[in-house]
PDB file of N, CA and C in Angstrom:
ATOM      1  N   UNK A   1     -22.530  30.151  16.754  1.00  0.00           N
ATOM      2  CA  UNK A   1     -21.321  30.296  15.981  1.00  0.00           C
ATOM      3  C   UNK A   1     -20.194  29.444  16.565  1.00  0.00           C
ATOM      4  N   UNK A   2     -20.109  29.318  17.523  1.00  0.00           N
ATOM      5  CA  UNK A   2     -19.133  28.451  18.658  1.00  0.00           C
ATOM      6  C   UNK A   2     -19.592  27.222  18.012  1.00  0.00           C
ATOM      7  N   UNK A   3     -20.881  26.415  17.946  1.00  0.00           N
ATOM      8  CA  UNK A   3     -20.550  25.338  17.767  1.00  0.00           C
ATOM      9  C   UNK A   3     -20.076  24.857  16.319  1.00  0.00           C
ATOM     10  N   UNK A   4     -20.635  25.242  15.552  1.00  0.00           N
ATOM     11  CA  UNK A   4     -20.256  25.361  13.934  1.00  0.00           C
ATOM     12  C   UNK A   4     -18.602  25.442  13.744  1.00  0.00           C
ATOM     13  N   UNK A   5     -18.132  26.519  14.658  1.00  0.00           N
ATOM     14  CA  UNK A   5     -16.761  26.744  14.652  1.00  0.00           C
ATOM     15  C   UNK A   5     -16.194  25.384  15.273  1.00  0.00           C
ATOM     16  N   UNK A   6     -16.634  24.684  16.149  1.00  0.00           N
ATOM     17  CA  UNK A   6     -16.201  23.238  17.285  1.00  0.00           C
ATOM     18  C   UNK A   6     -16.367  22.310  16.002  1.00  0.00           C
ATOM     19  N   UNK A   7     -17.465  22.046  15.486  1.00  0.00           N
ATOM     20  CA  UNK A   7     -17.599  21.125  14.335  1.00  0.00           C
ATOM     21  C   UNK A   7     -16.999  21.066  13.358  1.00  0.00           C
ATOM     22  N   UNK A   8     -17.037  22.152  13.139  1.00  0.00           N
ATOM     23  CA  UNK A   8     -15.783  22.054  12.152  1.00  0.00           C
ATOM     24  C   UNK A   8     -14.230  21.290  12.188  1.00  0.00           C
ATOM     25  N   UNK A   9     -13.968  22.065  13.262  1.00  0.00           N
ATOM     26  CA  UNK A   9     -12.295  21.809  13.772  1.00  0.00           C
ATOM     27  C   UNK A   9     -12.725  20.244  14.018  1.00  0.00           C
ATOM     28  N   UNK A  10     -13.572  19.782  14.692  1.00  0.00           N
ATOM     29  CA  UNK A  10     -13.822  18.227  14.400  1.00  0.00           C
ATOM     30  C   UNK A  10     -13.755  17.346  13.499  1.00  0.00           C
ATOM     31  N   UNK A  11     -13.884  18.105  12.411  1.00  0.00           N
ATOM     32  CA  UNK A  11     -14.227  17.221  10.950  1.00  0.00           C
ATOM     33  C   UNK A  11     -12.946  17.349  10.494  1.00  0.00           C
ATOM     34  N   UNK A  12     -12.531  18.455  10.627  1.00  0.00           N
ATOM     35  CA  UNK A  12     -10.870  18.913  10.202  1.00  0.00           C
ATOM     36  C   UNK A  12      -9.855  17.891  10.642  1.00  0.00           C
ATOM     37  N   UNK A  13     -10.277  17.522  12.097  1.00  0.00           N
ATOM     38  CA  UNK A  13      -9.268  16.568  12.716  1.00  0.00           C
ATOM     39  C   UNK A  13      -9.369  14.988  12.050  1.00  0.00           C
ATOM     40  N   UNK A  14     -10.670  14.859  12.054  1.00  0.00           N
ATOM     41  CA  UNK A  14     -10.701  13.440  11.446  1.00  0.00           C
ATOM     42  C   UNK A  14     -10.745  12.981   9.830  1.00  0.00           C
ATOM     43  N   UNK A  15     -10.536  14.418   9.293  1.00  0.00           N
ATOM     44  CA  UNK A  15      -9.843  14.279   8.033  1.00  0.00           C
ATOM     45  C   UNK A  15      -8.654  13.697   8.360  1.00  0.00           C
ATOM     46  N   UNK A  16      -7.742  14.622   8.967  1.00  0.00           N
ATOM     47  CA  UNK A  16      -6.225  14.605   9.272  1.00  0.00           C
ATOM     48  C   UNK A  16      -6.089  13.264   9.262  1.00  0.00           C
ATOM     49  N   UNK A  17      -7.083  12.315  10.353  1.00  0.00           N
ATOM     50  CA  UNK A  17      -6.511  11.003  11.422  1.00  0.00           C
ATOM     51  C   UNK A  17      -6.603  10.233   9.952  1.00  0.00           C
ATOM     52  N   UNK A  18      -7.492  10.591   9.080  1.00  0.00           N
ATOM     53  CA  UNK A  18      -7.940   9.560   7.620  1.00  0.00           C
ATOM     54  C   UNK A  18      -6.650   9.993   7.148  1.00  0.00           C
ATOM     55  N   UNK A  19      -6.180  10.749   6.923  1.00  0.00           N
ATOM     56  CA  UNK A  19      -5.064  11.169   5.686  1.00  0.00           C
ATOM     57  C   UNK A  19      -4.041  10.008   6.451  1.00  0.00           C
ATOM     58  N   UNK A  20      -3.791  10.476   7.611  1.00  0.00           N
ATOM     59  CA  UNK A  20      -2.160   9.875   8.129  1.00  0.00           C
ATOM     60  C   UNK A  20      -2.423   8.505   8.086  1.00  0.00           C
ATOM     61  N   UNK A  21      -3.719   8.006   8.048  1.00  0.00           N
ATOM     62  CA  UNK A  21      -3.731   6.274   8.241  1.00  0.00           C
ATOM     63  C   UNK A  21      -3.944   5.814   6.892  1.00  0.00           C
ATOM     64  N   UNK A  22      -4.086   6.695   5.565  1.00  0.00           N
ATOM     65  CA  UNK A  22      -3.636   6.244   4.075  1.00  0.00           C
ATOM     66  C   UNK A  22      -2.216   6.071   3.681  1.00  0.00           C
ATOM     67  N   UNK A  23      -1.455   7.096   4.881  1.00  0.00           N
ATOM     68  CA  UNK A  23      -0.500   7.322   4.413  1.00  0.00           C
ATOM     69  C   UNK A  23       0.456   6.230   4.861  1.00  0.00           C
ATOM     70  N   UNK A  24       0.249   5.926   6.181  1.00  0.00           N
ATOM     71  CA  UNK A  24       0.364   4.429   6.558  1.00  0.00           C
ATOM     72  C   UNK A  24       0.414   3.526   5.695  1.00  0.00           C
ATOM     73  N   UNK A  25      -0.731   3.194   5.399  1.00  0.00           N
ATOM     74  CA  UNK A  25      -1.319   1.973   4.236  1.00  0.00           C
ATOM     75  C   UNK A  25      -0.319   2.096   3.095  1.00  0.00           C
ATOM     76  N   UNK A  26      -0.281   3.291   2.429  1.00  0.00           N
ATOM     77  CA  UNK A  26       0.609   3.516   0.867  1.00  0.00           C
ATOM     78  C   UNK A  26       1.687   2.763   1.354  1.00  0.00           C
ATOM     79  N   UNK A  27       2.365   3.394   2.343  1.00  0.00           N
ATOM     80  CA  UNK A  27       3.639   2.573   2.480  1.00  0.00           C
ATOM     81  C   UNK A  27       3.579   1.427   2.731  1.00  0.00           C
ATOM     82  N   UNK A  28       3.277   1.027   3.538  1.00  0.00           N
ATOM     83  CA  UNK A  28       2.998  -0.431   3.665  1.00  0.00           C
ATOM     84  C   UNK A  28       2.750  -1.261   2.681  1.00  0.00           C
ATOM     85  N   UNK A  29       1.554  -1.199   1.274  1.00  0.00           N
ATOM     86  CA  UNK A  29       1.604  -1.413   0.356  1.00  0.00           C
ATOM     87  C   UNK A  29       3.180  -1.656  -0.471  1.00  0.00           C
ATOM     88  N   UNK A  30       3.433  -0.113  -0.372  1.00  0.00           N
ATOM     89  CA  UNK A  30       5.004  -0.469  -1.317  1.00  0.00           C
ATOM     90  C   UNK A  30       6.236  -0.962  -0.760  1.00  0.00           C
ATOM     91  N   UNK A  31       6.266  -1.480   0.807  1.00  0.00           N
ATOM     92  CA  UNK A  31       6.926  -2.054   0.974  1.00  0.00           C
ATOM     93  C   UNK A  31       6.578  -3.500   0.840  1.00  0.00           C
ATOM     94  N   UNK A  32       5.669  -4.217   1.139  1.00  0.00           N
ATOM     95  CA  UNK A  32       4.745  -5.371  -0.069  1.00  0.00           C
ATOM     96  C   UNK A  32       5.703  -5.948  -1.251  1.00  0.00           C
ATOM     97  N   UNK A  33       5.402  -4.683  -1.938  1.00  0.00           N
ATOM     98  CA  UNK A  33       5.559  -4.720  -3.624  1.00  0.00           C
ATOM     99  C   UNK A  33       7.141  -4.845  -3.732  1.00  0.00           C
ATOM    100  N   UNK A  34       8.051  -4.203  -2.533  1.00  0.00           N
ATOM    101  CA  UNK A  34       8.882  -4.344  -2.581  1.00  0.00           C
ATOM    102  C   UNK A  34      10.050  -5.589  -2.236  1.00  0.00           C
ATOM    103  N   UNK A  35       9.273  -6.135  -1.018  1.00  0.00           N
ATOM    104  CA  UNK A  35       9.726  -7.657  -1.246  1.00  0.00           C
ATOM    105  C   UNK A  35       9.547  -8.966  -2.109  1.00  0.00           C
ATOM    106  N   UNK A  36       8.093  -8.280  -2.534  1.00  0.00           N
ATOM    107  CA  UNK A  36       7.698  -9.281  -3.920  1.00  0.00           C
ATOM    108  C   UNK A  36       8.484  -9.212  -5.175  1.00  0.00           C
ATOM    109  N   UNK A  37       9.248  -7.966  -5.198  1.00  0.00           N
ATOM    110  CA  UNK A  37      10.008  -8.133  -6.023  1.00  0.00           C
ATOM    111  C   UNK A  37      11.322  -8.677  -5.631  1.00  0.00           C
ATOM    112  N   UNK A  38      12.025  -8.333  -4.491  1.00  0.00           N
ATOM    113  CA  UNK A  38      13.511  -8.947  -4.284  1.00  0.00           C
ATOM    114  C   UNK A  38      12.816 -10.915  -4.418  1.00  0.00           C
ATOM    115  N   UNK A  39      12.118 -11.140  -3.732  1.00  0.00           N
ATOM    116  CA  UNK A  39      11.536 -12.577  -4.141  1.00  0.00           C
ATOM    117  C   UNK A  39      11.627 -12.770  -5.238  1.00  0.00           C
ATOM    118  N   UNK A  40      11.489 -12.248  -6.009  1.00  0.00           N
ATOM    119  CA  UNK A  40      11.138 -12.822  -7.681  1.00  0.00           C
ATOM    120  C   UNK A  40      12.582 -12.434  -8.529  1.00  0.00           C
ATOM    121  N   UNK A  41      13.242 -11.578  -7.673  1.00  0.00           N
ATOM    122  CA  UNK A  41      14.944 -11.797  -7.954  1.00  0.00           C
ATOM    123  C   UNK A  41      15.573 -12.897  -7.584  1.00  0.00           C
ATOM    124  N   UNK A  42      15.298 -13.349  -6.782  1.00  0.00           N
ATOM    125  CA  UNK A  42      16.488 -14.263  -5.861  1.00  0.00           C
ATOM    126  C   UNK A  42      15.751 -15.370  -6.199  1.00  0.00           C
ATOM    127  N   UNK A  43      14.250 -15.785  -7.214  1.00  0.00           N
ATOM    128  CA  UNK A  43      14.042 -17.276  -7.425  1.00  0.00           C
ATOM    129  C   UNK A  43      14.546 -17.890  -8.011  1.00  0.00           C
ATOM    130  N   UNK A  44      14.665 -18.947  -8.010  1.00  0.00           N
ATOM    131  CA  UNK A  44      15.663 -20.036  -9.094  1.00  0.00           C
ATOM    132  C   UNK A  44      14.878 -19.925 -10.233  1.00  0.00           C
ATOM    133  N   UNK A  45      15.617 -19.939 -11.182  1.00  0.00           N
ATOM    134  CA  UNK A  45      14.552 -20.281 -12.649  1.00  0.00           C
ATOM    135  C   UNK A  45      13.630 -22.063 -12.455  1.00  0.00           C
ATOM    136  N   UNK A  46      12.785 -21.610 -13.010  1.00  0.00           N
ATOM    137  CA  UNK A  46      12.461 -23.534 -13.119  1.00  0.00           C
ATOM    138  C   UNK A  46      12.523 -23.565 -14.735  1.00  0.00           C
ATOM    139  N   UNK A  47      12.785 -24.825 -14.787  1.00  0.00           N
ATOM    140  CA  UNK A  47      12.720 -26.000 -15.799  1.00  0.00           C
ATOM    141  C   UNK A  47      11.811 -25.968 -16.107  1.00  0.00           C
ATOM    142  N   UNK A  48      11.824 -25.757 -17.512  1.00  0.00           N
ATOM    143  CA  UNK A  48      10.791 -25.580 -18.127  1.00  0.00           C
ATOM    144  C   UNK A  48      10.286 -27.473 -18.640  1.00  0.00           C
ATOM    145  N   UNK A  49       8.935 -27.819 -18.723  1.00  0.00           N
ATOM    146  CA  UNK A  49       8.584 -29.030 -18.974  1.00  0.00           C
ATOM    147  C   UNK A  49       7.780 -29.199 -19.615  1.00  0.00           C
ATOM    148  N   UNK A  50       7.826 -30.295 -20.846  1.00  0.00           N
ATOM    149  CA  UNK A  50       6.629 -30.612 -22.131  1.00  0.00           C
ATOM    150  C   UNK A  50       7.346 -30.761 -23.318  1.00  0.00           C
ATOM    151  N   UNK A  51       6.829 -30.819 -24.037  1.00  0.00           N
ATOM    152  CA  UNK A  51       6.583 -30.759 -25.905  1.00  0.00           C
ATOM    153  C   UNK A  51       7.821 -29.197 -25.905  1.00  0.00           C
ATOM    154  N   UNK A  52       8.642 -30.066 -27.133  1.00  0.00           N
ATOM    155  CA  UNK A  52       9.489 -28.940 -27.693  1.00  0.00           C
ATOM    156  C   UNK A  52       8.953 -28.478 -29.127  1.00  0.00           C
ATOM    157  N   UNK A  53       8.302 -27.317 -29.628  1.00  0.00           N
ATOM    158  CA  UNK A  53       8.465 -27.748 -30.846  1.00  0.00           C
ATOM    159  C   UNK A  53       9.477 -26.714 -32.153  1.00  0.00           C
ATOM    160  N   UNK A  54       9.618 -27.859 -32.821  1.00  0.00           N
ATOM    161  CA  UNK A  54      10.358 -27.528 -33.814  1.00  0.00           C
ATOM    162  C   UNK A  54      10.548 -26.389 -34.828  1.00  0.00           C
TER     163      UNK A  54
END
Protein backbone atom coordinates (compact mmCIF):
# COMPACT_ATOMS: atom_id res chain seq x y z
CA UNK A 1 0.00 0.00 0.00
CA UNK A 2 3.04 2.35 0.75
CA UNK A 3 4.25 1.94 -2.55
CA UNK A 4 1.11 2.58 -4.67
CA UNK A 5 0.58 5.47 -2.22
CA UNK A 6 4.69 6.73 -3.23
CA UNK A 7 3.65 6.25 -6.94
CA UNK A 8 1.18 7.94 -6.99
CA UNK A 9 2.33 11.19 -5.27
CA UNK A 10 5.05 10.66 -8.07
CA UNK A 11 2.87 10.88 -10.96
CA UNK A 12 0.98 13.69 -9.16
CA UNK A 13 4.24 15.64 -9.05
CA UNK A 14 5.15 15.25 -12.58
CA UNK A 15 1.82 16.16 -13.68
CA UNK A 16 2.31 19.41 -11.70
CA UNK A 17 6.17 19.94 -13.30
CA UNK A 18 4.05 19.32 -17.00
CA UNK A 19 1.30 21.81 -16.09
CA UNK A 20 3.77 24.72 -14.85
CA UNK A 21 6.08 24.20 -17.99
CA UNK A 22 2.72 24.69 -20.40
CA UNK A 23 2.09 27.36 -18.50
CA UNK A 24 5.43 28.79 -19.24
CA UNK A 25 5.12 28.08 -22.93
CA UNK A 26 1.32 29.81 -23.16
CA UNK A 27 2.91 32.81 -22.10
CA UNK A 28 5.66 32.92 -23.90
CA UNK A 29 3.68 32.17 -26.96
CA UNK A 30 1.47 35.32 -26.25
CA UNK A 31 4.08 37.38 -25.61
CA UNK A 32 5.35 36.31 -29.36
CA UNK A 33 2.02 37.24 -30.69
CA UNK A 34 2.35 40.22 -28.87
CA UNK A 35 5.27 41.82 -30.41
CA UNK A 36 4.23 40.58 -33.76
CA UNK A 37 1.65 42.67 -33.46
CA UNK A 38 3.22 46.08 -32.10
CA UNK A 39 5.62 45.18 -35.35
CA UNK A 40 2.93 45.20 -37.69
CA UNK A 41 1.77 48.58 -36.01
CA UNK A 42 4.76 50.55 -36.25
CA UNK A 43 5.46 49.19 -40.15
CA UNK A 44 5.56 51.66 -42.78
CA UNK A 45 2.92 51.00 -45.33
CA UNK A 46 4.61 49.94 -48.68
CA UNK A 47 3.85 51.13 -52.05
CA UNK A 48 1.89 49.38 -53.61
CA UNK A 49 3.40 48.31 -57.36
CA UNK A 50 1.93 47.17 -60.95
CA UNK A 51 -1.04 47.52 -63.26
CA UNK A 52 -3.80 49.96 -62.09
CA UNK A 53 -6.96 48.95 -63.28
CA UNK A 54 -9.66 50.97 -64.31
Amino acid sequence: MFTDNLSIKLEIAEIKKNLSNQNKNIELVFSYLDELLEKKENEIPRTKIGYKKD
